[in-house]
Protein backbone atom coordinates (compact mmCIF):
# COMPACT_ATOMS: atom_id res chain seq x y z
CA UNK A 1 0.00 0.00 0.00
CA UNK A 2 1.46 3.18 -0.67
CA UNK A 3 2.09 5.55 1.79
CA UNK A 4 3.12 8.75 0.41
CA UNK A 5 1.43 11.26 -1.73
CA UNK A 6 3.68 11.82 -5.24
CA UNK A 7 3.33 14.49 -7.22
CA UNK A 8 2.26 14.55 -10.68
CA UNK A 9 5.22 13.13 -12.92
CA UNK A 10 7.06 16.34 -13.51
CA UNK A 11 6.87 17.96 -17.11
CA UNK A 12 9.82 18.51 -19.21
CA UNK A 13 11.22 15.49 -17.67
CA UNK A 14 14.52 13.39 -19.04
CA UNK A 15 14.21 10.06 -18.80
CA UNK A 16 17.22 7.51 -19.20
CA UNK A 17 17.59 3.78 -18.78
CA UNK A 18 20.27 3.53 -16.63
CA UNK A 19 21.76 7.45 -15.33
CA UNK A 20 21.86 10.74 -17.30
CA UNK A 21 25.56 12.05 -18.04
CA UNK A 22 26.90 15.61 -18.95
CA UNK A 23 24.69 17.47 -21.17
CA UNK A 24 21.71 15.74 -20.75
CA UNK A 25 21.39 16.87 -16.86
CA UNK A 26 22.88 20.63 -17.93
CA UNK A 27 20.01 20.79 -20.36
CA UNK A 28 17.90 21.08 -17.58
CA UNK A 29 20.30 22.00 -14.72
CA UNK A 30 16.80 24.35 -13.08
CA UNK A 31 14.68 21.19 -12.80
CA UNK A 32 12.57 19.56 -12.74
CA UNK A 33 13.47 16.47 -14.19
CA UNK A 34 12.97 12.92 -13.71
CA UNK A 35 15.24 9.64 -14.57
CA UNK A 36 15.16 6.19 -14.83
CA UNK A 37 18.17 4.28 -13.21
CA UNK A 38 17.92 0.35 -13.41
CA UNK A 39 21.61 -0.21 -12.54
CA UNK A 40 22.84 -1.33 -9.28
CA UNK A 41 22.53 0.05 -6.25
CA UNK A 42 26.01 1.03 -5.76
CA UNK A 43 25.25 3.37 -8.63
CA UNK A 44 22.68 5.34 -7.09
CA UNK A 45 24.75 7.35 -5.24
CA UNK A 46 27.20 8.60 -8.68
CA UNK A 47 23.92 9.59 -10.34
CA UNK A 48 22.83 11.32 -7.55
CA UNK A 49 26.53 13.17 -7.48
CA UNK A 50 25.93 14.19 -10.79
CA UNK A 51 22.82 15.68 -10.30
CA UNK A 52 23.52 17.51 -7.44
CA UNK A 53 26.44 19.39 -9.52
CA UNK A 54 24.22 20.26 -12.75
CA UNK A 55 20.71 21.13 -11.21
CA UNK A 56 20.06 24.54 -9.42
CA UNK A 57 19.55 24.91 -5.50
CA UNK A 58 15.71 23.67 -5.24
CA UNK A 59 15.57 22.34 -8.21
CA UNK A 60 13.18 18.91 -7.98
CA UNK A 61 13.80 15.35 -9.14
CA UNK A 62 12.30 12.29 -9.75
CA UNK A 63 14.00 8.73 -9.89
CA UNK A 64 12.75 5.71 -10.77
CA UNK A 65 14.30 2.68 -9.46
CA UNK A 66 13.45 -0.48 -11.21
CA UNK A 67 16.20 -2.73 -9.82
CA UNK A 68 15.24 -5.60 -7.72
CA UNK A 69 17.19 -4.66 -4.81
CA UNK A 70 14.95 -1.47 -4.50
CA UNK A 71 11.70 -3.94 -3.88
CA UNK A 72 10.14 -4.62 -0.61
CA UNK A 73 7.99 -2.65 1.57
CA UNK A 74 8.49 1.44 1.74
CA UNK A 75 9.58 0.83 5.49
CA UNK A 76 12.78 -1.22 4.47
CA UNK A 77 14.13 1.07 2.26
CA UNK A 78 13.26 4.61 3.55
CA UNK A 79 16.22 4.54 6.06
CA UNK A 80 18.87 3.76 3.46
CA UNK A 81 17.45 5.68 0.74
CA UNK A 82 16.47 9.43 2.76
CA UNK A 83 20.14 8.50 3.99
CA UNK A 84 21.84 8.11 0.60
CA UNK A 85 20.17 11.09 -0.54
CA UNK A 86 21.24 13.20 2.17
CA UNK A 87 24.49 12.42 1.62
CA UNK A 88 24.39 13.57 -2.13
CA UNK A 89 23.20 16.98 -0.74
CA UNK A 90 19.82 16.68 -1.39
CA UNK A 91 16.47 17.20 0.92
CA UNK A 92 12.63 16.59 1.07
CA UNK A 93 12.65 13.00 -0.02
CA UNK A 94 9.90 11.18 -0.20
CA UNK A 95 9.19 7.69 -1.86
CA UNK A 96 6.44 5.66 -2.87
CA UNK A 97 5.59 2.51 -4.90
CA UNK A 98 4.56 2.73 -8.31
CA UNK A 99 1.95 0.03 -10.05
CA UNK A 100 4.95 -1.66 -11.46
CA UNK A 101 6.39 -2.08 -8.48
CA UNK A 102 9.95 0.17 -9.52
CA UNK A 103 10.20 2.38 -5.99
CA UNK A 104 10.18 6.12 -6.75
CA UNK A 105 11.67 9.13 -5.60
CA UNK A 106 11.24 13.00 -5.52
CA UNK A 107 13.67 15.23 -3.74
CA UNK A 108 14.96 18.70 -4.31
CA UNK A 109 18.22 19.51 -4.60
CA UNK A 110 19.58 21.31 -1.00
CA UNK A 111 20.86 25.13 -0.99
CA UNK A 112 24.66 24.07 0.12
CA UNK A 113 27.00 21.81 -0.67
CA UNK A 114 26.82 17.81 0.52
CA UNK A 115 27.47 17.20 3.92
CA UNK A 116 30.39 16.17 4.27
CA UNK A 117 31.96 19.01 1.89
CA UNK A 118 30.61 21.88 4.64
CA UNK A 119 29.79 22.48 8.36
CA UNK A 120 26.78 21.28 9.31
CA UNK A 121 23.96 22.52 11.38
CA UNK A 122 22.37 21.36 14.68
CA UNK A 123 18.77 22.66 15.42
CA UNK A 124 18.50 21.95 19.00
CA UNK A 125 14.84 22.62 19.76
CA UNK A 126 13.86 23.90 23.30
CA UNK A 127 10.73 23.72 25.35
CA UNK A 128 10.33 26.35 27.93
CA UNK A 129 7.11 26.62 30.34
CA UNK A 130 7.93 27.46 33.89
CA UNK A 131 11.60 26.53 34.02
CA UNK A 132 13.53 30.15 35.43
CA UNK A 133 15.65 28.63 37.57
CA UNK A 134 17.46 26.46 35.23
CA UNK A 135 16.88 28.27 31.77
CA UNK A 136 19.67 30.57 31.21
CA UNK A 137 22.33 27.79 32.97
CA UNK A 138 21.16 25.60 30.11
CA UNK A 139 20.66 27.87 27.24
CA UNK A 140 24.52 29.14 27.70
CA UNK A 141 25.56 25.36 27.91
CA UNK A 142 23.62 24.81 24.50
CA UNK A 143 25.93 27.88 23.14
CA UNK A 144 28.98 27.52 24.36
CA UNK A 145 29.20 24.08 23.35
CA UNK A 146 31.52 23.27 20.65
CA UNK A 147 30.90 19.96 17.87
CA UNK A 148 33.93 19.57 15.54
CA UNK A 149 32.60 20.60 11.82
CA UNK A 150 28.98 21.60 13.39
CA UNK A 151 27.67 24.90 14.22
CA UNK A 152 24.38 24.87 16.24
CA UNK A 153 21.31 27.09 16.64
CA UNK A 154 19.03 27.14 19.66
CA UNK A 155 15.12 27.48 19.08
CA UNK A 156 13.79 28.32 21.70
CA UNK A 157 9.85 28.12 22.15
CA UNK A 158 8.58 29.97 25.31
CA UNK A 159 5.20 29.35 26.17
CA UNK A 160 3.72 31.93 28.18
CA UNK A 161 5.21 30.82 31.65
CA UNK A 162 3.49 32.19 34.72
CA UNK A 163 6.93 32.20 36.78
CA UNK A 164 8.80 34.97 34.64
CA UNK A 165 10.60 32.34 31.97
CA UNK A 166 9.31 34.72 29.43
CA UNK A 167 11.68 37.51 30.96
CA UNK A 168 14.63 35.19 30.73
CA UNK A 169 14.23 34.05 27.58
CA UNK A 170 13.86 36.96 25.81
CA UNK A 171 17.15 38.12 27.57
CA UNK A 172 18.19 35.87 24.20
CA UNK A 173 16.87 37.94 21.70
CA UNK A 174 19.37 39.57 20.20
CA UNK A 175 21.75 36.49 20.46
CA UNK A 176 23.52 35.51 16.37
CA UNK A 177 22.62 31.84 16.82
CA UNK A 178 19.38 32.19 19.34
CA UNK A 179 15.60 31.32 17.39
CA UNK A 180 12.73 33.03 19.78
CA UNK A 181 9.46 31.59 19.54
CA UNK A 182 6.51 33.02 21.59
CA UNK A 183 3.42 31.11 22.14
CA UNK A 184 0.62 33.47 23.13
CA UNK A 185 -0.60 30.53 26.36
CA UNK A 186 0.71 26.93 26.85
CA UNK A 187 -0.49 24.17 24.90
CA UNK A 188 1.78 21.44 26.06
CA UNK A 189 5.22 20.40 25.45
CA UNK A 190 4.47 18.12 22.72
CA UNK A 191 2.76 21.63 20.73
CA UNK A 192 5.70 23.64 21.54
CA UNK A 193 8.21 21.11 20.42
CA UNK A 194 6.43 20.68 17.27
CA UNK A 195 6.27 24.75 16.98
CA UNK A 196 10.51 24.69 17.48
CA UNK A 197 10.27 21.51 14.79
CA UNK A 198 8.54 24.09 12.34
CA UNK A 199 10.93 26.41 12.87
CA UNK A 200 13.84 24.25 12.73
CA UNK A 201 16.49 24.75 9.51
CA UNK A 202 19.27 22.13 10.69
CA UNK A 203 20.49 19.15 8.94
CA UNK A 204 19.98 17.78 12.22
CA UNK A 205 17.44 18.13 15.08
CA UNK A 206 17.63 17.70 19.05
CA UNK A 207 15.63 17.81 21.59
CA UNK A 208 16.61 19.77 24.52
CA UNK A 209 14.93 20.01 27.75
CA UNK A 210 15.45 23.71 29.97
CA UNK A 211 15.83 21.71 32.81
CA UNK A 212 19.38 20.03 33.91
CA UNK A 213 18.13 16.53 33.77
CA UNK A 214 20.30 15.64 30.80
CA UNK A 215 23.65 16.97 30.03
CA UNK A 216 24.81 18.38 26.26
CA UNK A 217 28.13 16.78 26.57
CA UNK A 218 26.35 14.03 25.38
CA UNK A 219 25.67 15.73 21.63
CA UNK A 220 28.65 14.94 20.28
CA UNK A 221 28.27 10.81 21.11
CA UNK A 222 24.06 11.40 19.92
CA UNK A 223 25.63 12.93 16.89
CA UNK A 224 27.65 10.75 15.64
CA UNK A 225 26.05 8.04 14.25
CA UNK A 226 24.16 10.37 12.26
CA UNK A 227 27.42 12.02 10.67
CA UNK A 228 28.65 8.67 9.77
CA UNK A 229 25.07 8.05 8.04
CA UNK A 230 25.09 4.75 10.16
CA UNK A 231 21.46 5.76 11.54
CA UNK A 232 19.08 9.11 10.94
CA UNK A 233 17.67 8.40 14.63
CA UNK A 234 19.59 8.31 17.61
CA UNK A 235 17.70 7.80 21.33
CA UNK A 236 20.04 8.64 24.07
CA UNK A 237 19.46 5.77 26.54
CA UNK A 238 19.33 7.15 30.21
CA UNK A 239 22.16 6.06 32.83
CA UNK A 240 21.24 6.57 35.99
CA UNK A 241 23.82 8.92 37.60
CA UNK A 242 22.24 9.78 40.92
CA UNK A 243 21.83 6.71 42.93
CA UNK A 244 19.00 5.06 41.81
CA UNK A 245 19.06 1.33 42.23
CA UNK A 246 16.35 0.20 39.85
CA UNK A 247 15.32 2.30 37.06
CA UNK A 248 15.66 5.81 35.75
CA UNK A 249 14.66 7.72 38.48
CA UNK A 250 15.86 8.61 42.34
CA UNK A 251 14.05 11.85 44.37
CA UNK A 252 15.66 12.19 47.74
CA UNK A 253 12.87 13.47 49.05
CA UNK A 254 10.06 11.24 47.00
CA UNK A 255 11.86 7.59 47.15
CA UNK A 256 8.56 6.10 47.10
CA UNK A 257 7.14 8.37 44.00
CA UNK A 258 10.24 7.58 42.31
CA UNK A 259 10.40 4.06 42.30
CA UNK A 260 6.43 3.51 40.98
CA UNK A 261 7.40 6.06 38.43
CA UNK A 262 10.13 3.34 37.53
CA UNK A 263 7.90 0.01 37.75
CA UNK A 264 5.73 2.24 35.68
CA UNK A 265 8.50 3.01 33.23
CA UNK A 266 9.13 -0.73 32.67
CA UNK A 267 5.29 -1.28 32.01
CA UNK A 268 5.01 1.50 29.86
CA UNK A 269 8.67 0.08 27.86
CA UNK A 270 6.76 -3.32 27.65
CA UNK A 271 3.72 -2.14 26.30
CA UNK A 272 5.37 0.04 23.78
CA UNK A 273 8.12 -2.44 22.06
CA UNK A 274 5.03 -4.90 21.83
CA UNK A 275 2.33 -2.97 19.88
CA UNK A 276 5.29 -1.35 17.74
CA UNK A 277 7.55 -4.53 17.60
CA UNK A 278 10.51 -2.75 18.56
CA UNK A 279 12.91 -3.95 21.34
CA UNK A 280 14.18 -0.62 22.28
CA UNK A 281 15.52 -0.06 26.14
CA UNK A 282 14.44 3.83 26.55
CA UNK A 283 11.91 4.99 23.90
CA UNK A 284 11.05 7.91 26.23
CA UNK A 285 13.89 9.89 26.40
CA UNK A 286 13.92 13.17 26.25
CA UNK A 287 16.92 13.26 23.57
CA UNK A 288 15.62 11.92 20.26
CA UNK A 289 18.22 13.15 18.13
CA UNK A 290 17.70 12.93 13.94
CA UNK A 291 17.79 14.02 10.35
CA UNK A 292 15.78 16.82 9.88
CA UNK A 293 14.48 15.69 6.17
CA UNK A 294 12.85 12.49 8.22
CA UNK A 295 10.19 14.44 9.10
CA UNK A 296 9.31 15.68 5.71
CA UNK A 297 5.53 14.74 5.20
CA UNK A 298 5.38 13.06 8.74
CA UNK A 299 1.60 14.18 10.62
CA UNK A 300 2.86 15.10 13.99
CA UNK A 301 -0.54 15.94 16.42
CA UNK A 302 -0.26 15.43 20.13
CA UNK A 303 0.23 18.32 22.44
CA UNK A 304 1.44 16.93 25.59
CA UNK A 305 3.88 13.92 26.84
CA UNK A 306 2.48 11.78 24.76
CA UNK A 307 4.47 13.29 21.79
CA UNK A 308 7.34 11.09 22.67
CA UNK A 309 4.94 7.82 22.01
CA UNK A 310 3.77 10.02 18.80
CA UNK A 311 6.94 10.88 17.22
CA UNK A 312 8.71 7.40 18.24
CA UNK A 313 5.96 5.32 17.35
CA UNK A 314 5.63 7.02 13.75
CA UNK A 315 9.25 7.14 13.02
CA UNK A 316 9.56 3.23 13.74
CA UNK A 317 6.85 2.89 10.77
CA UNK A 318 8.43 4.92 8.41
CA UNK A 319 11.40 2.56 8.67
CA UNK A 320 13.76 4.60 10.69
CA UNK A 321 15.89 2.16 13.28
CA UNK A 322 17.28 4.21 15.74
CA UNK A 323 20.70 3.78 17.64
CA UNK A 324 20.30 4.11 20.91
CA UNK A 325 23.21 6.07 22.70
CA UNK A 326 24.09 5.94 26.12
CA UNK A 327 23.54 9.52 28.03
CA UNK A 328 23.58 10.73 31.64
CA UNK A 329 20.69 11.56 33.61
CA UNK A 330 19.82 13.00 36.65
CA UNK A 331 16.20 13.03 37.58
CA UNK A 332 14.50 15.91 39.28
CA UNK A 333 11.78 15.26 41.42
CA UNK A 334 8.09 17.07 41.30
CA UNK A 335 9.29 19.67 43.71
CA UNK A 336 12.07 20.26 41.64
CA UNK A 337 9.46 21.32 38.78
CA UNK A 338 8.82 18.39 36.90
CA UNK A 339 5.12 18.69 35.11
CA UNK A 340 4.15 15.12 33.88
CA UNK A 341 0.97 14.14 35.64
CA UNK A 342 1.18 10.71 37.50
CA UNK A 343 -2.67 10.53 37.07
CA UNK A 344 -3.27 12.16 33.66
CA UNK A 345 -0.84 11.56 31.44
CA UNK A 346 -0.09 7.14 31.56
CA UNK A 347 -3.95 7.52 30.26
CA UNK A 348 -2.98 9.46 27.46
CA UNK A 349 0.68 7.28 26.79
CA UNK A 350 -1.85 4.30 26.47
CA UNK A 351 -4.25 5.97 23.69
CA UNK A 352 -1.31 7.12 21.81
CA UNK A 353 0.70 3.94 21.66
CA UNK A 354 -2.23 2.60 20.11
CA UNK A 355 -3.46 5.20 17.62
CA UNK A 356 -0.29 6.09 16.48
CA UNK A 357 0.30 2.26 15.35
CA UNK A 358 -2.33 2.80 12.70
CA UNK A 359 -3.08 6.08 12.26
CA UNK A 360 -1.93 7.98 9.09
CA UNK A 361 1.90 8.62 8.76
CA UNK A 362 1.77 11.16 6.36
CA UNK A 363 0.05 14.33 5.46
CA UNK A 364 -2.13 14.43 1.67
C-alpha cells in the first residue's frame, strides 16, 4: 500500500535507462526532471553526485528505481534511501511505490554543498514553560558548546510561563545563533516542540529540555552516528547517575514516587516495544536526536507527553531504526518542577501507543 502522496510526474522530464551524463542533466540543470536508473545500487549514489552538480539549489527530481534490490515494503528502504540522498546533498525525499512495483523518488536539490563538503547545522529545539531557575544555565551550555565541523542554533519556544521564563528568555533575543518563539498561552510540550520543529532549519534536530536533567556533553556521542550516516535516529538511553538502584529515576525526598514512576516506566517500555515490535531499552527519552528531512511529510498531532509515544511510534513505521546512545541523567523530582501528571498523562501514553500504530503517517 502506498504511503506517500507523489506528485504529478514532472513535465519537461529526461528520462534515461540507466543514469543521465553531462549534457543531458545541464540541459535542464533548473529542474525539474525525472530519470530512470535500473543499474545497481552502488550506482545510485554517482547519479545522484551528478545531479547535485548540474541542477540549481531547489531544483526537484524524480528517480525511478526499477532494480530488484529497490523492492520490498516502503519501510525497508526509507532509512537507506532518505540517507543516501542526504548524503548527495539533497532534501525533502519522499518515496512511494509505483503500479509496477519500480520504488520512486522526488527530492529537491539542497541550498549548500553535501554534507560532508561543509559544516553542518544542529537545530537543537527547546521547550520552555515554567523553568527560570534552570533556563539561562542551560541555554549558555547549549551555546557555548563546541561539535567539531557543526555549528548549532538554539530554538527556543517559550510558552507563556506564569513564573517569569518569558523575561529570561527573551534576555536571548538579540543572540547571532538564538531562534525566539513566543506562544501566546501553553499548549503542552508536545505543541511547543512541534512549533521549534517548524521552525527548525538544521540538517539535524535535538531535543533539549530547559531543565538540567540531561547533560549536552552528550551531543557529540548522539551525533555521531548520524554524521557517519550509520542511523538518521539516535535515542540517548538514560544512565542513571544519581543513585538510583532500579530504574531511571531517584528523588531524595520522594523515594517512594520515584520508584512507581520506575515500575511504571518498565510497564510503559513493555507495552510500547510490543504494539510497535521494537525492542528498544528507553523509547522515552527526552533526547531523540535525527535528520531533519525524516520528518518531511510526517503528521505530527499530540500536544502533551504523549508526543514522545507520537513521534517514536511514527518514526519506527516509516522505517527509521534508531541507535540508541548511552547519556547521563539525573532526575529531578516534582518539587524540583517536573510537570508530567502521575494521574493524567499514563492515560494518554496508552491511547497514543495505540493510535499512532495505525493512524496515518503522512500528510495528503
Amino acid at each position: 500500500m502506498t504511503e506517500e502522496r507523489v506528485p504529478e510526474p514532472v513535465t519537461g522530464a529526461l528520462a534515461a535507462e540507466d543514469h543521465g551524463t553531462g549534457p543531458a542533466l545541464a540541459a535542464v540543470a533548473s529542474g525539474p526532471f525525472a530519470l530512470t536508473y535500473g543499474g545497481e545500487p552502488g550506482g545510485f549514489s554517482s547519479l545522484l553526485a551528478e545531479a547535485h552538480d548540474t541542477l540549481d539549489p531547489g531544483a526537484a527530481i524524480r528517480v525511478r528505481l526499477t532494480h530488484a534490490a529497490w523492492r520490498g515494503p516502503l519501510a525497508r528502504q526509507r532509512d537507506r534511501v532518505s540517507g543516501i540522498l542526504f548524503a548527495a546533498g539533497f532534501a525533502e525525499t519522499r518515496l512511494s511505490r509505483a503500479s509496477d512495483g519500480a520504488l520512486e523518488v522526488t527530492a529537491r536539490r539542497a541550498p549548500g554543498a553535501p554534507p560532508a563538503e561543509r559544516r553542518t547545522l544542529l537545530s537543537v529545539v527547546m521547550p520552555v514553560y515554567n523553568e527560570r531557575p534552570t533556563f539561562a544555565t542551560v541555554a549558555d551550555l547549549v551555546l557555548k558548546k563546541e561539535i567539531e565541523g557543526v555549528d548549532i542554533e538554539l530554538i527556543v519556544v517559550e510558552s507563556n510561563s506564569t513564573d517569569g521564563s518569558r523575561a529570561e528568555v527573551l534576555r536571548y533575543a538579540d543572540r547571532p545563533r538564538v531562534r525566539l518563539v513566543l506562544e501566546d498561552r501553553p499548549r503542552g510540550k508536545g505543541h511547543a516542540v512541534r512549533a521549534g520543529l517548524a521552525a527548525a532549519r538544521g540538517d539535524y534536530v535535538l531535543i533539549q529540555d530547559a531543565d538540567l536533567e540531561y547533560d549536552v556533553d552528550d551531543y557529540d556521542a548522539l551525533l555521531a552516528p548520524l554524521r557517519r550516516l550509520e542511523a538518521g535516529f539516535v535515542l540517548g538511553t538514560r544512565r542513571r547517575t544519581d543513585g538510583a538502584r532500579f530504574g531511571v529515576r531517584h528523588f531524595e525526598t520522594q523515594v517512594l514516587v520515584g520508584r512507581l514512576m520506575n515500575v511504571g516506566n518498565m510497564v510503559f517500555l513493555t507495552l510500547f516495544n510490543t504494539v510497535y515490535g521494537a525492542r528498544l531499552r528507553d523509547p522515552f527519552t527526552m533526547y531523540k536526536v535525527f535528520r531533519r528531512d525524516c520528518l518531511t511529510g510526517l503528521r505530527l498531532e499530540c500536544n502533551r507527553f504523549d508526543f514522545d509515544w507520537e513521534l517514536t511510534g511514527k518514526l519506527l513505521r516509516a522505517g527509521y531504526r534508531p541507535v540508541e546512545v548511552p547519556v547521563s541523567y539525573r532526575s529531578r523530582s516534582f518539587a524540583e518542577g517536573k510537570k508530567v501528571s502521575v494521574v493524567a498523562d499514563p492515560w494518554s501514553w496508552v491511547v497514543a501507543c495505540f493510535k499512532y500504530r495505525f493512524a496515518p503517517l503522512y500528510d495528503d
